[in-house]
C-alpha atoms as a PDB file:
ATOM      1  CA  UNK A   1     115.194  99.513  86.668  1.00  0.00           C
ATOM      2  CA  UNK A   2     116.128 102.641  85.884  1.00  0.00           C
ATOM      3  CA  UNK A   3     114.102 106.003  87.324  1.00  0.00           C
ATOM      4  CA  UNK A   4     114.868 109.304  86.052  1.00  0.00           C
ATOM      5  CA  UNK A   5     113.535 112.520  87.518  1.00  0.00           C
ATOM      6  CA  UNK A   6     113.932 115.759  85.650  1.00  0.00           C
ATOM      7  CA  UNK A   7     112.834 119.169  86.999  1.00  0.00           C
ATOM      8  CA  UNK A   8     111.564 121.962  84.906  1.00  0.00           C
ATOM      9  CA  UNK A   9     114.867 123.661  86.275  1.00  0.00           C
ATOM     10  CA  UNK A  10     116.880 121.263  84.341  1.00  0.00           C
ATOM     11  CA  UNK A  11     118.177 119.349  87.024  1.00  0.00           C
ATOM     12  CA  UNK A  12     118.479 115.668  86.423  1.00  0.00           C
ATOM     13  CA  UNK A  13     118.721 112.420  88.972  1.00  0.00           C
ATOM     14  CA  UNK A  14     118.659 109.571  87.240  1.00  0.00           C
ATOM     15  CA  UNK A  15     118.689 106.379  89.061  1.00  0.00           C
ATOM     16  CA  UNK A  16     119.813 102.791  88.805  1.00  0.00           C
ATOM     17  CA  UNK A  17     118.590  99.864  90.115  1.00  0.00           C
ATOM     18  CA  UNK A  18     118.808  96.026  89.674  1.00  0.00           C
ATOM     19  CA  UNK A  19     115.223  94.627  89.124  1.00  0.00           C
ATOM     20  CA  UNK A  20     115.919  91.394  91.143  1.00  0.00           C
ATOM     21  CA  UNK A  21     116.696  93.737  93.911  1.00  0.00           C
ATOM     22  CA  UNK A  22     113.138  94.865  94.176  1.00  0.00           C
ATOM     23  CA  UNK A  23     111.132  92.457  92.261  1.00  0.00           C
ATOM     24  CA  UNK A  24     112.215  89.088  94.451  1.00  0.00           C
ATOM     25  CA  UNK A  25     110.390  86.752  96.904  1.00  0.00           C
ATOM     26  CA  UNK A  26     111.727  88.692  99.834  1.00  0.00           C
ATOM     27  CA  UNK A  27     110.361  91.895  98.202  1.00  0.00           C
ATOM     28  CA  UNK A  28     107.456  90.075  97.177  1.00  0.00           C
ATOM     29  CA  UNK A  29     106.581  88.662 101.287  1.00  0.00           C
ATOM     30  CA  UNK A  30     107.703  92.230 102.722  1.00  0.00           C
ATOM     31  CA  UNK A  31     105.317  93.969  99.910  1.00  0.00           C
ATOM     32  CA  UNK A  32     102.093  91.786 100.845  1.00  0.00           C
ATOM     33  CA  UNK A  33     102.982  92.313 104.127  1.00  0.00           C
ATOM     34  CA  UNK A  34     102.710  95.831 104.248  1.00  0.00           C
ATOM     35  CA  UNK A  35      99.907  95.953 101.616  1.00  0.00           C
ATOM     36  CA  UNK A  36      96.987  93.182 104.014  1.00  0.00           C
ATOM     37  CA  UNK A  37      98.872  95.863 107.491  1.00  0.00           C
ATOM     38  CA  UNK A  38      97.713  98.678 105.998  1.00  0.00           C
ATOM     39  CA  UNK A  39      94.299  97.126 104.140  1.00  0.00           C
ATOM     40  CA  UNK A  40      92.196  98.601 106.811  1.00  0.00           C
ATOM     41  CA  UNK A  41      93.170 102.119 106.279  1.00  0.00           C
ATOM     42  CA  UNK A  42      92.735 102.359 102.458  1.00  0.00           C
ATOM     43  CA  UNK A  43      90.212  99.849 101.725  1.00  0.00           C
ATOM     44  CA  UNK A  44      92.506  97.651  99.657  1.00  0.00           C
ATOM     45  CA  UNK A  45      91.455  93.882  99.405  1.00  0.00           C
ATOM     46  CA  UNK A  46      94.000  91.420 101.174  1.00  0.00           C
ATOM     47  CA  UNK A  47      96.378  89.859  99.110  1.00  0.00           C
ATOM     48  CA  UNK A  48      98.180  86.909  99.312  1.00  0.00           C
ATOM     49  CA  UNK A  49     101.784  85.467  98.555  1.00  0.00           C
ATOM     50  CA  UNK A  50     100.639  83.215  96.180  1.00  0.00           C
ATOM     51  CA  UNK A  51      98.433  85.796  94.193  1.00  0.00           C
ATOM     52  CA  UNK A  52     101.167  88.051  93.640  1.00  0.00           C
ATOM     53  CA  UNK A  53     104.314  86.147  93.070  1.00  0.00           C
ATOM     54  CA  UNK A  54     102.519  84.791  89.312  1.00  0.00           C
ATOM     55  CA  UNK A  55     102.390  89.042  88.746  1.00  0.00           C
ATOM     56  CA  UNK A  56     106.313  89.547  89.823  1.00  0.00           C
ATOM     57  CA  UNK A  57     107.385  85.970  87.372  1.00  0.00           C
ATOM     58  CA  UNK A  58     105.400  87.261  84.045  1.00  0.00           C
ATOM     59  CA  UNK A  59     106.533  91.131  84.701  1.00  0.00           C
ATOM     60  CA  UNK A  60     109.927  89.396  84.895  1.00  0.00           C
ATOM     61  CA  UNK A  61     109.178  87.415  81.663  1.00  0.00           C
ATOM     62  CA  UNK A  62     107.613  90.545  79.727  1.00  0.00           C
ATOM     63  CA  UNK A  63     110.920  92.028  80.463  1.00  0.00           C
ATOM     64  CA  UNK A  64     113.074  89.822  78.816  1.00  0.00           C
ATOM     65  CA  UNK A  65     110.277  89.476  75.946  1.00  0.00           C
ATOM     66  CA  UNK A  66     110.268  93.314  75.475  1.00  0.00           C
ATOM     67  CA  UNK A  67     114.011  94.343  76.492  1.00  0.00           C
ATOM     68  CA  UNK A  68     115.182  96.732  78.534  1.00  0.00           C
ATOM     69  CA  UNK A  69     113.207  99.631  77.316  1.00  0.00           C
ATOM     70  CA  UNK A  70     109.520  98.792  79.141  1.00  0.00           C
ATOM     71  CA  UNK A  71     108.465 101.933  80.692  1.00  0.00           C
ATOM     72  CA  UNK A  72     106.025 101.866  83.492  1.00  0.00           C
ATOM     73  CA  UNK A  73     105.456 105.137  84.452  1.00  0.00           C
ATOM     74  CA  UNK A  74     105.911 108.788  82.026  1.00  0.00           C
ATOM     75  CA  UNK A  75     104.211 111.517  84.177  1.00  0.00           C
ATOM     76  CA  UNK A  76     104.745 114.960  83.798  1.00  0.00           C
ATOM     77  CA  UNK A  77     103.176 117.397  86.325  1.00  0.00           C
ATOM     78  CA  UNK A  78     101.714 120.667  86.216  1.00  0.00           C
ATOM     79  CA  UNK A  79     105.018 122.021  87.519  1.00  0.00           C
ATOM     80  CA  UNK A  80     107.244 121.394  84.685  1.00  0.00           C
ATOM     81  CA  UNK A  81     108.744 117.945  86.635  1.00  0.00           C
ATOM     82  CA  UNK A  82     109.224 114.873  84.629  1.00  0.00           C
ATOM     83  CA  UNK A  83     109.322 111.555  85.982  1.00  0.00           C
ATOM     84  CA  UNK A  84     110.080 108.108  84.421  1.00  0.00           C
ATOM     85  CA  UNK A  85     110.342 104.638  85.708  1.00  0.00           C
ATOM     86  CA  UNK A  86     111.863 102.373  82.868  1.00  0.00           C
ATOM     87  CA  UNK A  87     111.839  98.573  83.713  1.00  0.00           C
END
């Protein structure tokens, strides 16, 4: 996973991250976890283990299908900043 922030200064931080590291079944518990503890602030339906580890195994398998260019997030803010989250 790479993540690469660029201001509309020109400063660059880019980022680099193994995917296992945050897309695993530790990730995956700690994740729902937090999402069903903080359900009755926001309003967000409870989620279970078993609903979302089938999400984190076909993200994993779109990523080998697509290679190593899959970009999930290109935002660019009314500032000037620039941020991208390649999987």
């Amino acid at each position: 996973m790479k993540i690469d922030i660029t201001t509309d200064e020109g400063k660059r931080v880019l980022l680099w991250f193994p995917t296992r590291l945050f897309l695993n079944r530790l990730t995956v518990a700690i994740g729902v976890a937090y999402i069903n503890k903080s359900e009755r602030d926001y309003g967000v339906p409870k989620l279970s283990y078993s609903q979302v580890l089938p999400l984190v195994k076909e993200i994993h398998r779109q990523r080998r299908i697509q290679g190593r260019k899959w970009t999930l997030v290109d935002v660019v803010s009314a500032d000037g900043e620039c941020v991208k989250i390649i999987l």
